[in-house]
Protein backbone atom coordinates (compact mmCIF):
# COMPACT_ATOMS: atom_id res chain seq x y z
CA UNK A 1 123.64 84.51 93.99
CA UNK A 2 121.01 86.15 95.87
CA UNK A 3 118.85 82.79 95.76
CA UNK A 4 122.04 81.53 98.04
CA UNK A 5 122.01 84.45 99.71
CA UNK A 6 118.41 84.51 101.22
CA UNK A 7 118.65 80.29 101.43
CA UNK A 8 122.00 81.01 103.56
CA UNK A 9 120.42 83.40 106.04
CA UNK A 10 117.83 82.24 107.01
CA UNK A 11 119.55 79.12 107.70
CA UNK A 12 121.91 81.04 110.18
CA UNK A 13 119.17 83.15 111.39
CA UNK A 14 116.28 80.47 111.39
CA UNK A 15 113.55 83.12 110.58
CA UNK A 16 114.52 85.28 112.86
CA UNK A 17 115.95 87.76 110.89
CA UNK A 18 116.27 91.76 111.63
CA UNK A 19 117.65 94.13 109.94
CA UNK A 20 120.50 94.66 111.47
CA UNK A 21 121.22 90.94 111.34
CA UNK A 22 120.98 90.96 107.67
CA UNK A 23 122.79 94.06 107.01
CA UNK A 24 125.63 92.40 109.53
CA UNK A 25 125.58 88.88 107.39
CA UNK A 26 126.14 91.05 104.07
CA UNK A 27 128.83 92.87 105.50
CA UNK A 28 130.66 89.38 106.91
CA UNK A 29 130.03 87.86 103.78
CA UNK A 30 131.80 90.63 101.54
CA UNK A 31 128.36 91.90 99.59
CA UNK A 32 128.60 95.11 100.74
CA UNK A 33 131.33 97.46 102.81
CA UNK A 34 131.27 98.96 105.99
CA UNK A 35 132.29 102.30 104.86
CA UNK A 36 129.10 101.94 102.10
CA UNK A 37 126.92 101.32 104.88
CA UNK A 38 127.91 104.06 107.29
CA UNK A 39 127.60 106.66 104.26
CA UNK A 40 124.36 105.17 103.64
CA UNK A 41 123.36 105.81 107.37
CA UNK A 42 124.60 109.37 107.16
CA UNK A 43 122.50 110.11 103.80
CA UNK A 44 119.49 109.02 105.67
CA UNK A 45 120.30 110.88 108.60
CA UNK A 46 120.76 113.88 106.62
CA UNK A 47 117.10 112.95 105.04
CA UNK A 48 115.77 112.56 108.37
CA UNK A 49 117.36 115.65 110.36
CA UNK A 50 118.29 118.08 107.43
CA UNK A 51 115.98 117.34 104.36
CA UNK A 52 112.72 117.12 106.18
CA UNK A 53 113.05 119.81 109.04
CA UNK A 54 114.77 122.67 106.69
CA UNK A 55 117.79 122.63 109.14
CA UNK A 56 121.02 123.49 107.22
CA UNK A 57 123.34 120.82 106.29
CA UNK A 58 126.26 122.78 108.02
CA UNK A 59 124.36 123.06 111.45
CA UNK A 60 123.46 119.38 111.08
CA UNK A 61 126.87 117.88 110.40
CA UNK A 62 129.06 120.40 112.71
CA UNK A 63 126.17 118.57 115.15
CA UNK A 64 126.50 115.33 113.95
CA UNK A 65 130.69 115.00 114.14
CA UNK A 66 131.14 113.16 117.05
CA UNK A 67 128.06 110.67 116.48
CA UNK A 68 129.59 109.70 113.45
CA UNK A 69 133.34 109.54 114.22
CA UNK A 70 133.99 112.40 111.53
CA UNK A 71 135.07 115.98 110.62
CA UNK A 72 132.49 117.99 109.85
CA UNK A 73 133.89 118.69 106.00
CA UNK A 74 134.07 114.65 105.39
CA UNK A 75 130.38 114.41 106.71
CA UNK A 76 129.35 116.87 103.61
CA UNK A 77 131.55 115.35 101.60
CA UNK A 78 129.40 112.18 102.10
CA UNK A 79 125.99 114.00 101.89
CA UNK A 80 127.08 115.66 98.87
CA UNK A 81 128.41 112.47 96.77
CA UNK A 82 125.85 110.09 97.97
CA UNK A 83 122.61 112.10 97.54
CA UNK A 84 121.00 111.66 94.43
CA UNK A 85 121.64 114.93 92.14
CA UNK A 86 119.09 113.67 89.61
CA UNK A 87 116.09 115.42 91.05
CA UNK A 88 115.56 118.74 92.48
CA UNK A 89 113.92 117.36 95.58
CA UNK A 90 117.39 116.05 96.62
CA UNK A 91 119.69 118.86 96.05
CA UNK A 92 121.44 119.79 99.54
CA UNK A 93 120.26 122.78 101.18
CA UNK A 94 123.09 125.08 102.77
């Protein structure tokens, strides 16, 4: 399946792939959801804004709500059933 996959876009794309492109062709195609990809975007938003410059996660999503379309409480929800748990590293700081 994912021999057909790659084969398939790059026909469409004819090497000119991006991300964005790619992520776009999965989501047309049915591999993945929408929703999976914009709680995805938020989990690495919260790596990039939260995780790595020790700003709290409430600060960050009461910020974030109107980028992303949502309440601040479904925004944590996200953060907090995405994230890994396995590892310390991860755990959400509040």
């Amino acid at each position: 399946m994912i021999d057909k996959l790659i084969e398939d876009l790059s026909k469409e794309y004819e090497g000119e792939e991006s991300f964005s492109k790619v992520i776009t062709y999965l989501i047309e195609r049915g591999v993945i959801s929408p929703m999976m990809v914009r709680n995805m975007a938020i989990v690495q938003d919260y790596f990039n804004h939260v995780y790595h410059q020790s700003m709290s996660i409430t600060d960050w999503s009461s910020m974030r709500e109107e980028y992303f379309n949502l309440k601040e409480t479904r925004i944590k929800g996200i953060v907090y059933k995405y994230l890994p748990k396995t590892h310390r590293k991860y755990n959400v700081k509040d």
